[in-house]
PDB file of N, CA and C in Angstrom:
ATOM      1  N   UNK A   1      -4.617 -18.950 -10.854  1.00  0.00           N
ATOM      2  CA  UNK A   1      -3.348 -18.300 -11.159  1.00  0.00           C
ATOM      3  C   UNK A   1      -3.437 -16.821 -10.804  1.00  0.00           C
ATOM      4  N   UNK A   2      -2.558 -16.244 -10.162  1.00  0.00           N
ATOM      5  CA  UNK A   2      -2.306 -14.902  -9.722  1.00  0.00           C
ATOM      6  C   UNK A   2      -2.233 -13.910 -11.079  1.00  0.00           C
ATOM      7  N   UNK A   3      -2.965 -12.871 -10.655  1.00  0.00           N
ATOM      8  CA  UNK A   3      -2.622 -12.221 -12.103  1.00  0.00           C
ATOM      9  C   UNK A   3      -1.872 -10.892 -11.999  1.00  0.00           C
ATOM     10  N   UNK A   4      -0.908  -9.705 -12.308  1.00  0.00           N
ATOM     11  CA  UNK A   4      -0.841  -8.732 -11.983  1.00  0.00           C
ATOM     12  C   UNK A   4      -1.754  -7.610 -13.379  1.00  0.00           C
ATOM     13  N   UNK A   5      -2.312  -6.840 -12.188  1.00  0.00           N
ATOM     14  CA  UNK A   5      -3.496  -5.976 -13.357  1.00  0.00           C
ATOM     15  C   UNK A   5      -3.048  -4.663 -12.737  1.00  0.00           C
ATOM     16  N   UNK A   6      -2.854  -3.455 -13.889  1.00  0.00           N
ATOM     17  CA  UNK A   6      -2.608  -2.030 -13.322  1.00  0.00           C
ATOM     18  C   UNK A   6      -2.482  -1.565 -14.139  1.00  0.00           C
ATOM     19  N   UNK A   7      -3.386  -0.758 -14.665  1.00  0.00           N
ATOM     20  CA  UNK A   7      -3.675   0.470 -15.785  1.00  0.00           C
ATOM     21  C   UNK A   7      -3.060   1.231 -15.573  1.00  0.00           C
ATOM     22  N   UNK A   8      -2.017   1.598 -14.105  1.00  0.00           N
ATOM     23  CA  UNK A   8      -1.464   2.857 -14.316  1.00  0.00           C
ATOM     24  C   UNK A   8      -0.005   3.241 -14.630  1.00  0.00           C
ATOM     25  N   UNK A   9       0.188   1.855 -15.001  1.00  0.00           N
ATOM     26  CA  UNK A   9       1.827   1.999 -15.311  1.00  0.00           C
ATOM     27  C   UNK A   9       2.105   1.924 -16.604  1.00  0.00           C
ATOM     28  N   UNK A  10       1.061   1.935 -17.690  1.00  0.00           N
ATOM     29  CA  UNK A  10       1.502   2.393 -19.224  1.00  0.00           C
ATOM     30  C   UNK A  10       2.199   3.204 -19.602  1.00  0.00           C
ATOM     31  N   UNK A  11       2.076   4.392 -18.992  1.00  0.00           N
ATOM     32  CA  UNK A  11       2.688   5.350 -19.361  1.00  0.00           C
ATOM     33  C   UNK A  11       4.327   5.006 -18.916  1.00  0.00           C
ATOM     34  N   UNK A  12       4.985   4.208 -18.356  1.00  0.00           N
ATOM     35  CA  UNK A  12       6.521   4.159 -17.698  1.00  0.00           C
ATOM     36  C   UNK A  12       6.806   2.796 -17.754  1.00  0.00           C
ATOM     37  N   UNK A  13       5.857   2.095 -18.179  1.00  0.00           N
ATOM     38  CA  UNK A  13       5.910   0.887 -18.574  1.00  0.00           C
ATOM     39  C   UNK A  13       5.966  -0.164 -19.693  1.00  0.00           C
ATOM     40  N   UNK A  14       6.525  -0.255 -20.739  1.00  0.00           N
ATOM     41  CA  UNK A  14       6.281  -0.856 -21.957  1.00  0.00           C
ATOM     42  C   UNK A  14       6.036  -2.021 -22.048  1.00  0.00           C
ATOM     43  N   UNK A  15       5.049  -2.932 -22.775  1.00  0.00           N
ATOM     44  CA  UNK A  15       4.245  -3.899 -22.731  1.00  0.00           C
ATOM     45  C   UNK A  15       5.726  -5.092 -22.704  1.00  0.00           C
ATOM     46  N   UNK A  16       6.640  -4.826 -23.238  1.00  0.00           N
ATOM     47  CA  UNK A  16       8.289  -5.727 -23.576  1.00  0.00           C
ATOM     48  C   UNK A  16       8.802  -5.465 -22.411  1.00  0.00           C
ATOM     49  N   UNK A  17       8.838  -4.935 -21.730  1.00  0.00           N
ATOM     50  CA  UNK A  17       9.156  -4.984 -20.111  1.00  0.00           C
ATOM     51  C   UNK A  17       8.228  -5.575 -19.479  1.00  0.00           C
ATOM     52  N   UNK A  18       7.100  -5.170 -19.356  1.00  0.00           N
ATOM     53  CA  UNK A  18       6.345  -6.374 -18.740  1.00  0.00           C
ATOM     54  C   UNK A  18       6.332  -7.521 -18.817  1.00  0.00           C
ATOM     55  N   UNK A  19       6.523  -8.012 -20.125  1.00  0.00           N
ATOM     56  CA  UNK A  19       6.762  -9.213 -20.232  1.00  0.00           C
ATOM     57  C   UNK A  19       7.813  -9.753 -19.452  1.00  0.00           C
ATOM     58  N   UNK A  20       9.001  -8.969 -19.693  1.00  0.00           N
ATOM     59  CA  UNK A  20      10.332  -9.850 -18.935  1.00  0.00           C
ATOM     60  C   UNK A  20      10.262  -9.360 -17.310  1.00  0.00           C
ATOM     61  N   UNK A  21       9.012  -8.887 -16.486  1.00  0.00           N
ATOM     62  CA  UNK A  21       9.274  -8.613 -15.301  1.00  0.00           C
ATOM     63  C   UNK A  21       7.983  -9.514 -14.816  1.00  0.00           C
ATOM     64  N   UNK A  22       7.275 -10.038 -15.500  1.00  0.00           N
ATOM     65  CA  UNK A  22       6.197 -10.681 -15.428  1.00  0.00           C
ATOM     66  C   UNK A  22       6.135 -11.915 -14.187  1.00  0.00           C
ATOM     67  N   UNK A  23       6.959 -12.990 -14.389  1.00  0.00           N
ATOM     68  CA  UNK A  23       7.097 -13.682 -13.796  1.00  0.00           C
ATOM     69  C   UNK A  23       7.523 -13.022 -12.277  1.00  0.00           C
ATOM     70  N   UNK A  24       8.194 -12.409 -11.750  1.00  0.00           N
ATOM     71  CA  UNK A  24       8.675 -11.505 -10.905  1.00  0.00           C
ATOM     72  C   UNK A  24       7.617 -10.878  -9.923  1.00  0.00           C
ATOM     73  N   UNK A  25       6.895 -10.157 -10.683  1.00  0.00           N
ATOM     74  CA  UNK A  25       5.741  -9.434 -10.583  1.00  0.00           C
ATOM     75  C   UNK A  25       4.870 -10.894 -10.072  1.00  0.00           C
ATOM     76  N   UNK A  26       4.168 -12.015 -10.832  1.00  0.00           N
ATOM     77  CA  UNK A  26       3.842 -12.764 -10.235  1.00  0.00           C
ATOM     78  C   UNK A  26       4.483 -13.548  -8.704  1.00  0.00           C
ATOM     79  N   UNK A  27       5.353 -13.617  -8.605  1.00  0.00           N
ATOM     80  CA  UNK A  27       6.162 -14.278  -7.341  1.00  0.00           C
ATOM     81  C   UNK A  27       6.296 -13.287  -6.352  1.00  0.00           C
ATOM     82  N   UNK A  28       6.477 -11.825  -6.342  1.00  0.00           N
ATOM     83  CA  UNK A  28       6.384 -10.712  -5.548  1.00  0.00           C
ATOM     84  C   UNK A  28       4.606 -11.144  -5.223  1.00  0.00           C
ATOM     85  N   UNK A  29       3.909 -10.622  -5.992  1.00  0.00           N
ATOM     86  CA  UNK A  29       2.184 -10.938  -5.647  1.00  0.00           C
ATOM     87  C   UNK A  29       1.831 -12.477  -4.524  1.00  0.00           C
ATOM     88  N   UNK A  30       2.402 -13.289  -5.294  1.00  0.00           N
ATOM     89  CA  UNK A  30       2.127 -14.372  -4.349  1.00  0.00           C
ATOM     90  C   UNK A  30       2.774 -14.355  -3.063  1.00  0.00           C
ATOM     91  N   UNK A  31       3.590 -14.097  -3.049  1.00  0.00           N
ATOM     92  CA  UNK A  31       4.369 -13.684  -1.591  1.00  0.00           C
ATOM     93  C   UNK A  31       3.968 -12.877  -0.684  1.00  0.00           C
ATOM     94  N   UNK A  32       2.871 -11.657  -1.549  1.00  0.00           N
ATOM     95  CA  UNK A  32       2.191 -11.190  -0.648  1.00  0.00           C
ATOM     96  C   UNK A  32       1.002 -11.576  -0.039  1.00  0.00           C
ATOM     97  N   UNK A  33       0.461 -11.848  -1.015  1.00  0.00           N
ATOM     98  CA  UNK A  33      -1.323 -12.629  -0.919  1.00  0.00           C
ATOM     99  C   UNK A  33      -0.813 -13.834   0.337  1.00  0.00           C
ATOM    100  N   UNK A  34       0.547 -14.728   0.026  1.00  0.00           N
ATOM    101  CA  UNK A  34       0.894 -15.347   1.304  1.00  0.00           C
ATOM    102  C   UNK A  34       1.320 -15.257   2.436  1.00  0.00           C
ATOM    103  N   UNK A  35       1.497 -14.030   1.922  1.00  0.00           N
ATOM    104  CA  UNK A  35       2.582 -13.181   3.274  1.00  0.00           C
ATOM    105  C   UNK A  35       3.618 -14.403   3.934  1.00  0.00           C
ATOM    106  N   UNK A  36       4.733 -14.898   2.461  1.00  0.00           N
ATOM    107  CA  UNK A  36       4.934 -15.883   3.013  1.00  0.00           C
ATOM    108  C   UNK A  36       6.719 -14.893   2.667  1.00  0.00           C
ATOM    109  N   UNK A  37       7.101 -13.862   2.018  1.00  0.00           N
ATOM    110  CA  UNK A  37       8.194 -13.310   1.305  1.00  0.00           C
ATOM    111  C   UNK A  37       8.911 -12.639   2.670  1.00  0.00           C
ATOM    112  N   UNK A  38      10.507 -12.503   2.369  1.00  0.00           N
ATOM    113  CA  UNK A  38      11.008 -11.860   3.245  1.00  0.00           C
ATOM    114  C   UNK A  38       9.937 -10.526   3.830  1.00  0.00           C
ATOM    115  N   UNK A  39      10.251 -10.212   5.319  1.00  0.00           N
ATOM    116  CA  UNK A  39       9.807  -9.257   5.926  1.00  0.00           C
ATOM    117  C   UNK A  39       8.180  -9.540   5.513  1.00  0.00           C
ATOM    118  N   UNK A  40       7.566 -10.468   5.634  1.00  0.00           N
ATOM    119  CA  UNK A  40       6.413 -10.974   5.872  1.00  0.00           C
ATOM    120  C   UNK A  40       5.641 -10.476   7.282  1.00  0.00           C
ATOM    121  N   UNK A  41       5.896 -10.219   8.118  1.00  0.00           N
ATOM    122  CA  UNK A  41       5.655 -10.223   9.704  1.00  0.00           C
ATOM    123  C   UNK A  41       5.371  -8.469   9.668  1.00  0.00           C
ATOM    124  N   UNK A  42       5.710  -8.181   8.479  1.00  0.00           N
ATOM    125  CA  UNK A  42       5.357  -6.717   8.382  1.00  0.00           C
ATOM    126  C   UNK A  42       4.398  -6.378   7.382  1.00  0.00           C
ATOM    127  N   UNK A  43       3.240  -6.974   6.869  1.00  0.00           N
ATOM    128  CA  UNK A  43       2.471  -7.147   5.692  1.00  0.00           C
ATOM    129  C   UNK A  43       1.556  -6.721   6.789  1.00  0.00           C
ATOM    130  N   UNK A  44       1.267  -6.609   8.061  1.00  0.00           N
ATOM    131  CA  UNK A  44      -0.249  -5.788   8.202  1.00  0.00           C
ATOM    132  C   UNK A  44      -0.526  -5.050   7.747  1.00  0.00           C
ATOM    133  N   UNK A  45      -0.374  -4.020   6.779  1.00  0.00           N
ATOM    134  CA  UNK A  45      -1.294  -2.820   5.994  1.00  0.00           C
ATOM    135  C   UNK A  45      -1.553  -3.436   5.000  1.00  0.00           C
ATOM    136  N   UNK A  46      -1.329  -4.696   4.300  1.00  0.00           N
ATOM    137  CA  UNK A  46      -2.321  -5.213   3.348  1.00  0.00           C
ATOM    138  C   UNK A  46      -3.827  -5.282   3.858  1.00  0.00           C
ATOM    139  N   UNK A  47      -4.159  -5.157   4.617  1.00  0.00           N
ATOM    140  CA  UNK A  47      -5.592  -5.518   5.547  1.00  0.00           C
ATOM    141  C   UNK A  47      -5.723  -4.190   5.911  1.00  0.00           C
ATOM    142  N   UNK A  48      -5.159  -3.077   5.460  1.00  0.00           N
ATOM    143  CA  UNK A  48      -6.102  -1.925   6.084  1.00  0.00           C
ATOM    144  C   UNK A  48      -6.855  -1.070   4.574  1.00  0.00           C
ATOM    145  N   UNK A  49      -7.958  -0.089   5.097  1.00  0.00           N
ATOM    146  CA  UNK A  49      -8.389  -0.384   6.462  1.00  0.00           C
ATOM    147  C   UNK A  49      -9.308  -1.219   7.098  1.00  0.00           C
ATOM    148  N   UNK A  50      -9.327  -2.285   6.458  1.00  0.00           N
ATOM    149  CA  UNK A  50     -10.239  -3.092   6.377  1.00  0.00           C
ATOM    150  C   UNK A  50     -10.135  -3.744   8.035  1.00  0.00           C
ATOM    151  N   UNK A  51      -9.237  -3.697   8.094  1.00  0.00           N
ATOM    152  CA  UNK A  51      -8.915  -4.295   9.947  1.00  0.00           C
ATOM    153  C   UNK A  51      -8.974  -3.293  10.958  1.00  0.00           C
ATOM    154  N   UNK A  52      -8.953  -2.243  10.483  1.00  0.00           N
ATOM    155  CA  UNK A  52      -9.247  -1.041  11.639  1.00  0.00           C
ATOM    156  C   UNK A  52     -10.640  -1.020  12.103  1.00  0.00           C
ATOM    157  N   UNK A  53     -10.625  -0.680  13.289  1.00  0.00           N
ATOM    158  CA  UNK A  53     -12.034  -0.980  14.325  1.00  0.00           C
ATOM    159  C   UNK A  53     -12.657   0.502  14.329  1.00  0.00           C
ATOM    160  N   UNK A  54     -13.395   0.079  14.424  1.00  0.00           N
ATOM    161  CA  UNK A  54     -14.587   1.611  14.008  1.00  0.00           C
ATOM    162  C   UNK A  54     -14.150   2.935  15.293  1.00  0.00           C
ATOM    163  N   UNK A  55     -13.643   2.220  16.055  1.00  0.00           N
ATOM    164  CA  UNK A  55     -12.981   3.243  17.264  1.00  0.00           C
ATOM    165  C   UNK A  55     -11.553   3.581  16.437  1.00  0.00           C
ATOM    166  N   UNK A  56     -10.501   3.305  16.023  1.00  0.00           N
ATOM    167  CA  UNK A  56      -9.322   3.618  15.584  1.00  0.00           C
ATOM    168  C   UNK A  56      -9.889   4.492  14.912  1.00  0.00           C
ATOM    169  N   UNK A  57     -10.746   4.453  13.183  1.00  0.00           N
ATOM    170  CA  UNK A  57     -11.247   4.857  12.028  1.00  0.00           C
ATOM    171  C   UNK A  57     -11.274   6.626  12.670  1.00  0.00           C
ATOM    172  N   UNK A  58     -12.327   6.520  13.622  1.00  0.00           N
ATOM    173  CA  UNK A  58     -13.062   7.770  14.272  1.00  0.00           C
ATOM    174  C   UNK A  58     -12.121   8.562  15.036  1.00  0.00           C
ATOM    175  N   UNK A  59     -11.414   7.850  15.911  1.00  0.00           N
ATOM    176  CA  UNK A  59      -9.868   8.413  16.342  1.00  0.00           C
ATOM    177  C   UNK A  59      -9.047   9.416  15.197  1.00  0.00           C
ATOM    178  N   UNK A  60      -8.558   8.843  14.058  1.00  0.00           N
ATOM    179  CA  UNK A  60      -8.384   9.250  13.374  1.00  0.00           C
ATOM    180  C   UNK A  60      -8.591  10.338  12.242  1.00  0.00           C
ATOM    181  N   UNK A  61     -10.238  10.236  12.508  1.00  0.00           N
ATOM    182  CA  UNK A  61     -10.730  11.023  11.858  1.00  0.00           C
ATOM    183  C   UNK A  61     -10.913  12.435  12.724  1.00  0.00           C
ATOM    184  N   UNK A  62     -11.123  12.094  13.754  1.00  0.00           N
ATOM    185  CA  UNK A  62     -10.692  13.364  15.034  1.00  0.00           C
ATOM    186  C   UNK A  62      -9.758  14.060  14.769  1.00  0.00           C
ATOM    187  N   UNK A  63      -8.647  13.346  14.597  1.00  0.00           N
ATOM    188  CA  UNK A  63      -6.976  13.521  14.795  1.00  0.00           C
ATOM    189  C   UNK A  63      -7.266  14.727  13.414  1.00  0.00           C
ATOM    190  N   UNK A  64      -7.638  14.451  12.063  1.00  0.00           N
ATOM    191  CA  UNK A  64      -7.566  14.574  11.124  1.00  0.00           C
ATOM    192  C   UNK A  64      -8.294  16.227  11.151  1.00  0.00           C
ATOM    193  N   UNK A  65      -9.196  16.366  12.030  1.00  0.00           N
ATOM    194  CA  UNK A  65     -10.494  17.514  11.848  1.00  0.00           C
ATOM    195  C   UNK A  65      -9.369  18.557  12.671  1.00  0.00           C
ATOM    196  N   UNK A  66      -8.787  18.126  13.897  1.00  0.00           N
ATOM    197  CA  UNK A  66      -7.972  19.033  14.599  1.00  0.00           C
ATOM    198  C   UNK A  66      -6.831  19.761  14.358  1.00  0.00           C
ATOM    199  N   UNK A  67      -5.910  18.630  13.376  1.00  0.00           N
ATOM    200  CA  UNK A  67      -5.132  19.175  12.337  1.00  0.00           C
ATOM    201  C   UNK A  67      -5.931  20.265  11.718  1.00  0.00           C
ATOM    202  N   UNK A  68      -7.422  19.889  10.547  1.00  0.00           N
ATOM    203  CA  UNK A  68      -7.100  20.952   9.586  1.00  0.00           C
ATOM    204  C   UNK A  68      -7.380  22.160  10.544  1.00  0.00           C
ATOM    205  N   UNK A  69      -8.158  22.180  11.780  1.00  0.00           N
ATOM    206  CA  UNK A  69      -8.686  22.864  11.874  1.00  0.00           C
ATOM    207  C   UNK A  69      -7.358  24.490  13.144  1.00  0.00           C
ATOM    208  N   UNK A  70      -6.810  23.208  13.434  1.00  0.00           N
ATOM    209  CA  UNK A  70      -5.365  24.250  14.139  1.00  0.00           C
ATOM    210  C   UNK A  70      -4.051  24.496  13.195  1.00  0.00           C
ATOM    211  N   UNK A  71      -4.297  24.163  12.182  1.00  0.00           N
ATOM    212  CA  UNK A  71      -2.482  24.117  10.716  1.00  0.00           C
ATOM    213  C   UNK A  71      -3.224  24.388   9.443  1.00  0.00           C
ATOM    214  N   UNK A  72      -2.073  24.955   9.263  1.00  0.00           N
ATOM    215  CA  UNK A  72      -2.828  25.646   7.354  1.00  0.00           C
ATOM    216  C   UNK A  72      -2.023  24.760   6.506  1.00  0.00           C
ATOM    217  N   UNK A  73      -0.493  24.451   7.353  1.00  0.00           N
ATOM    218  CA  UNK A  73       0.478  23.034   6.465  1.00  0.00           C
ATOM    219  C   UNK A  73       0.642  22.214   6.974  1.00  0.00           C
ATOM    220  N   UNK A  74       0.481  20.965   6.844  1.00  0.00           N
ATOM    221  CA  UNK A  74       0.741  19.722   7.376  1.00  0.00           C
ATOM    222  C   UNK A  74       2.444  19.224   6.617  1.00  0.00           C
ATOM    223  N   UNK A  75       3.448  18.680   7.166  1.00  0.00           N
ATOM    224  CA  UNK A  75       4.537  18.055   6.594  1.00  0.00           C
ATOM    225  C   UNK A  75       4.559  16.815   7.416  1.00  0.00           C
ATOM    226  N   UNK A  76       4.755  15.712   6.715  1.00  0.00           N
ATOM    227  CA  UNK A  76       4.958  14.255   7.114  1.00  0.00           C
ATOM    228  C   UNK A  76       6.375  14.075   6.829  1.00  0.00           C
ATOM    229  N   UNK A  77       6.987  13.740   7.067  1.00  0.00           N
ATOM    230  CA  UNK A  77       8.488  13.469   7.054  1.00  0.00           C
ATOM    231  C   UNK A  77       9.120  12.213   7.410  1.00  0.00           C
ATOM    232  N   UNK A  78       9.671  11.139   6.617  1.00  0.00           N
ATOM    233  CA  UNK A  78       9.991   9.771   7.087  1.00  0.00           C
ATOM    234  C   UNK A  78       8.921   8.842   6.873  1.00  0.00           C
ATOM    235  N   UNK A  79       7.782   9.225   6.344  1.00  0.00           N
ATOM    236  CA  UNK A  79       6.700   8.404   6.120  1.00  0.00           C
ATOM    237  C   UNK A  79       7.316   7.233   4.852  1.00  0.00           C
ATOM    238  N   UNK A  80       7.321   5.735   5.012  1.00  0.00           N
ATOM    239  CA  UNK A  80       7.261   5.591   3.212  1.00  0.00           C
ATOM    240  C   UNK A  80       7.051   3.999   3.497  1.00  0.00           C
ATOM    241  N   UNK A  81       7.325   3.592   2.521  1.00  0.00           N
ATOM    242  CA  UNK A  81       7.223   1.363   2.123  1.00  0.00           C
ATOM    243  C   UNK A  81       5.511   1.486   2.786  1.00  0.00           C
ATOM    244  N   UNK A  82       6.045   0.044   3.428  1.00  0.00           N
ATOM    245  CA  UNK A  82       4.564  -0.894   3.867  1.00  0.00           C
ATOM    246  C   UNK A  82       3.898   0.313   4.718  1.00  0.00           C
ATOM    247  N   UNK A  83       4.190   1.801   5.087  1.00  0.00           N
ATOM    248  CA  UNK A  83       3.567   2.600   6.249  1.00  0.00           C
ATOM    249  C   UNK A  83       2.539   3.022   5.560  1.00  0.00           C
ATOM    250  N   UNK A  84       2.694   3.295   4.135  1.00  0.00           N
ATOM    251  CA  UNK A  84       1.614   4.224   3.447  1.00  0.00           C
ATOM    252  C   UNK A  84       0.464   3.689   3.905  1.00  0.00           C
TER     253      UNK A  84
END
C-alpha cells in the first residue's frame, strides 16, 4: 500500500485535513509512482537526477561555476511545476 509521509506540512496542515485529503493524496502518489495520471508523458523529473549522465551533471556544474563566477544576481523567471 502506498503511503504519503511528510514532516513538513504540520505546520499548514492539520492532522483533520489530512485525513479528508488522504485518499487523494494516495491516488495523486499512485499515479505518479505509475506515471499512469493525466500529463504522465511529462513525469521525467521524477528520475532526476538520478537519470542524468555524468556528462550532463558536469555540464551543469560548469554552467553553474561560470554563472557564479561572471553575476553577483542570478533571476530565474518562468521556472515552476514538474521543471523544478
Amino acid at each position: 500500500m502506498l503511503e504519503f509521509l511528510d514532516s513538513l506540512t504540520g505546520d499548514f496542515i492539520g492532522a483533520h485535513e489530512y485525513e479528508q485529503m488522504r485518499d487523494q493524496l494516495l491516488t495523486a502518489r499512485g499515479q505518479l509512482d505509475g506515471r499512469s495520471g493525466p500529463g504522465s508523458e511529462f513525469t521525467g523529473w521524477l528520475d532526476l537526477p538520478v537519470a542524468l549522465s555524468a556528462e550532463e551533471l558536469e555540464s551543469i556544474r560548469l554552467a553553474a561555476l561560470q554563472i557564479r563566477e561572471q553575476f553577483e544576481i542570478l533571476i530565474i523567471v518562468g521556472i515552476g511545476g514538474s521543471y523544478l
